[in-house]
C-alpha atoms as a PDB file:
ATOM      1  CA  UNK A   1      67.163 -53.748 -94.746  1.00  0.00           C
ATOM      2  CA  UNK A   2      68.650 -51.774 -91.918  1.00  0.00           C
ATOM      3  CA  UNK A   3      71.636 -52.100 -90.332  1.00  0.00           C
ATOM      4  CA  UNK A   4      71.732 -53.364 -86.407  1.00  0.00           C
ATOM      5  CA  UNK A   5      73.968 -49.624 -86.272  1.00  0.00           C
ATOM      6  CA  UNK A   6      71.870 -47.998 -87.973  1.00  0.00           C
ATOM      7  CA  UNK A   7      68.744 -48.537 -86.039  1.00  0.00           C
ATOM      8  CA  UNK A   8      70.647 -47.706 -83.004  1.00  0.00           C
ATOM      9  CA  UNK A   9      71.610 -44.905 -84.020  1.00  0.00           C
ATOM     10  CA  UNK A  10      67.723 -43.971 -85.093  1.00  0.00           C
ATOM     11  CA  UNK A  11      66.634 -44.564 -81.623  1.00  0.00           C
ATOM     12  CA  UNK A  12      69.362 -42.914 -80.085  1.00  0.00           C
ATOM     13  CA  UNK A  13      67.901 -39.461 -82.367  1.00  0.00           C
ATOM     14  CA  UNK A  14      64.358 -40.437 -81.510  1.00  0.00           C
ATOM     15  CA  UNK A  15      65.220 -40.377 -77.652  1.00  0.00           C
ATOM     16  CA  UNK A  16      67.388 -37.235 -78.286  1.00  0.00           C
ATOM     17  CA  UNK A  17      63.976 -35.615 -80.141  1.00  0.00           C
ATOM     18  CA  UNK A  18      61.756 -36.461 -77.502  1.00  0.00           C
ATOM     19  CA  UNK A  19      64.379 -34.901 -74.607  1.00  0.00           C
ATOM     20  CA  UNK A  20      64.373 -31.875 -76.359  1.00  0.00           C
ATOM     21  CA  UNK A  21      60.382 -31.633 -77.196  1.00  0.00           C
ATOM     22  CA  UNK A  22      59.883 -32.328 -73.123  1.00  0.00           C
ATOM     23  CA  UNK A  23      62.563 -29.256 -72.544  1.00  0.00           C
ATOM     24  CA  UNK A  24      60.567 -26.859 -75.131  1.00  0.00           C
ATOM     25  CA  UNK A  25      57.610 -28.122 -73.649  1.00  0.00           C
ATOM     26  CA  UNK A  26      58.520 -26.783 -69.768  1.00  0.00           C
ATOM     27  CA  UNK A  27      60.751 -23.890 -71.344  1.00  0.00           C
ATOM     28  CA  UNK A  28      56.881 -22.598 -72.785  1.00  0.00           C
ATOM     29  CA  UNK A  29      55.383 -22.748 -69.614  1.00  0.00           C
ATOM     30  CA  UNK A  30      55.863 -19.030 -68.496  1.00  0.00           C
ATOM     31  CA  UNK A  31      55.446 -17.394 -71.999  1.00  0.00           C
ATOM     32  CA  UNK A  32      52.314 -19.321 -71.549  1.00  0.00           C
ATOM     33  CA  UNK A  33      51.359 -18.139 -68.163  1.00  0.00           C
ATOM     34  CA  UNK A  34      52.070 -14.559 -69.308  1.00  0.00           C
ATOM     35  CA  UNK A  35      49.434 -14.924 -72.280  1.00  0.00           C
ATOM     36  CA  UNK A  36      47.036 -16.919 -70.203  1.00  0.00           C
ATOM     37  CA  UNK A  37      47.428 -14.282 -67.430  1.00  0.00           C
ATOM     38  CA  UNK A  38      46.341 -11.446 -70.064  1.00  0.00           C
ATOM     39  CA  UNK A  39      43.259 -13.375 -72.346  1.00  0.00           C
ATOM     40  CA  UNK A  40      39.490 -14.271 -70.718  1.00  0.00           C
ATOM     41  CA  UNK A  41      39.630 -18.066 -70.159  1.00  0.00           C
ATOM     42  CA  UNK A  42      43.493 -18.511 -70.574  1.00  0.00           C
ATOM     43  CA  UNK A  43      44.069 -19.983 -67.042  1.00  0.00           C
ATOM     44  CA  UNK A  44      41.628 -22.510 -67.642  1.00  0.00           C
ATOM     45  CA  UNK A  45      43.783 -23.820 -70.496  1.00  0.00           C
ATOM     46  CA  UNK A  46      46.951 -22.818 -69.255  1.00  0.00           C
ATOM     47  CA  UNK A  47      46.162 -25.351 -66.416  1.00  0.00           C
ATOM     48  CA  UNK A  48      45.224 -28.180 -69.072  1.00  0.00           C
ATOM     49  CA  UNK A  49      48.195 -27.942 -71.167  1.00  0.00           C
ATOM     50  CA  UNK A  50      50.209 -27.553 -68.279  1.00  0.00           C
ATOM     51  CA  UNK A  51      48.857 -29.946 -66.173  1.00  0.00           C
ATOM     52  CA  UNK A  52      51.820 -32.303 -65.815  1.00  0.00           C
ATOM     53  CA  UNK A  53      54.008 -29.855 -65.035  1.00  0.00           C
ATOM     54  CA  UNK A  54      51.719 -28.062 -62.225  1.00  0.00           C
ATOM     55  CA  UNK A  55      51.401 -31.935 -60.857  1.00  0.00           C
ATOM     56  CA  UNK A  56      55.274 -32.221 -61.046  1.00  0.00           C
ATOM     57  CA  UNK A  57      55.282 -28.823 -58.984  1.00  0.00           C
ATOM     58  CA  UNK A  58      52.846 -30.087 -56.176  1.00  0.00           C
ATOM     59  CA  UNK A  59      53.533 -33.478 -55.348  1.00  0.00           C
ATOM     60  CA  UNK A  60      57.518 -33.748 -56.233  1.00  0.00           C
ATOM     61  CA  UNK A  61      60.594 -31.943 -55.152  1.00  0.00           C
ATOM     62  CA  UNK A  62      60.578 -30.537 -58.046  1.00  0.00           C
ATOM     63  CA  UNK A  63      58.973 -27.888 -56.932  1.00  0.00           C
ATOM     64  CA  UNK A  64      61.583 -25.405 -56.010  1.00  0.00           C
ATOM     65  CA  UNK A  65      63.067 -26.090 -59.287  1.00  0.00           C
ATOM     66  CA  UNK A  66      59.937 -25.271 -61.134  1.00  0.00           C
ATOM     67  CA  UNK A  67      59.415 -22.075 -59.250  1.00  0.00           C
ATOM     68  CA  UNK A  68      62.510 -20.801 -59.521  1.00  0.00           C
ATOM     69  CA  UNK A  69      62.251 -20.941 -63.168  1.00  0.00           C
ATOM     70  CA  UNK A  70      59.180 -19.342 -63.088  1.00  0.00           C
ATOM     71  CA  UNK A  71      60.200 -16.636 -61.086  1.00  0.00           C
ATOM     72  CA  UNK A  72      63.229 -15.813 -63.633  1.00  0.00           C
ATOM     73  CA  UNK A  73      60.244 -14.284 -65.787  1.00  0.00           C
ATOM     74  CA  UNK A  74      59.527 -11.968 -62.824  1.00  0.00           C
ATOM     75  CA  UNK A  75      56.366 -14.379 -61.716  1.00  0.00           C
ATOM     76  CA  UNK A  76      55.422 -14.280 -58.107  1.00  0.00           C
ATOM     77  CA  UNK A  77      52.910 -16.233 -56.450  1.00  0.00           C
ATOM     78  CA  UNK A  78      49.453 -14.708 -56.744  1.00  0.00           C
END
């Protein structure tokens, strides 16, 4: 039997996991664009993986945020 610390502590490193997988998950976004940019088809799926983030981008003021970080990579609006 657990602990009441101890399973704390697991759910503080299970929110801790999922904060960082979120982070990866937008930090992949333009190494993604770049390859979808280049293969037949790859917007289509860029746009499906990435949906979340392109919603986050149009309806939030997030926006400038998002683009900025895009344009880091050397992105511009097409």
């Amino acid at each position: 039997m657990s602990t009441p610390s101890s399973s704390k502590f697991g759910k503080y490193i299970l929110v801790i996991v999922f904060a960082v997988l979120l982070f990866l998950y937008f930090l992949s976004m333009k190494p993604a664009l770049a390859i979808a940019n280049r293969t037949p088809g790859g917007m289509t799926l860029f746009r499906e993986v990435y949906c979340p983030i392109i919603w986050l981008h149009d309806h939030t003021s997030l926006n400038k945020a998002i683009k900025s970080y895009v344009n880091i990579w050397g992105w511009s609006d097409q």
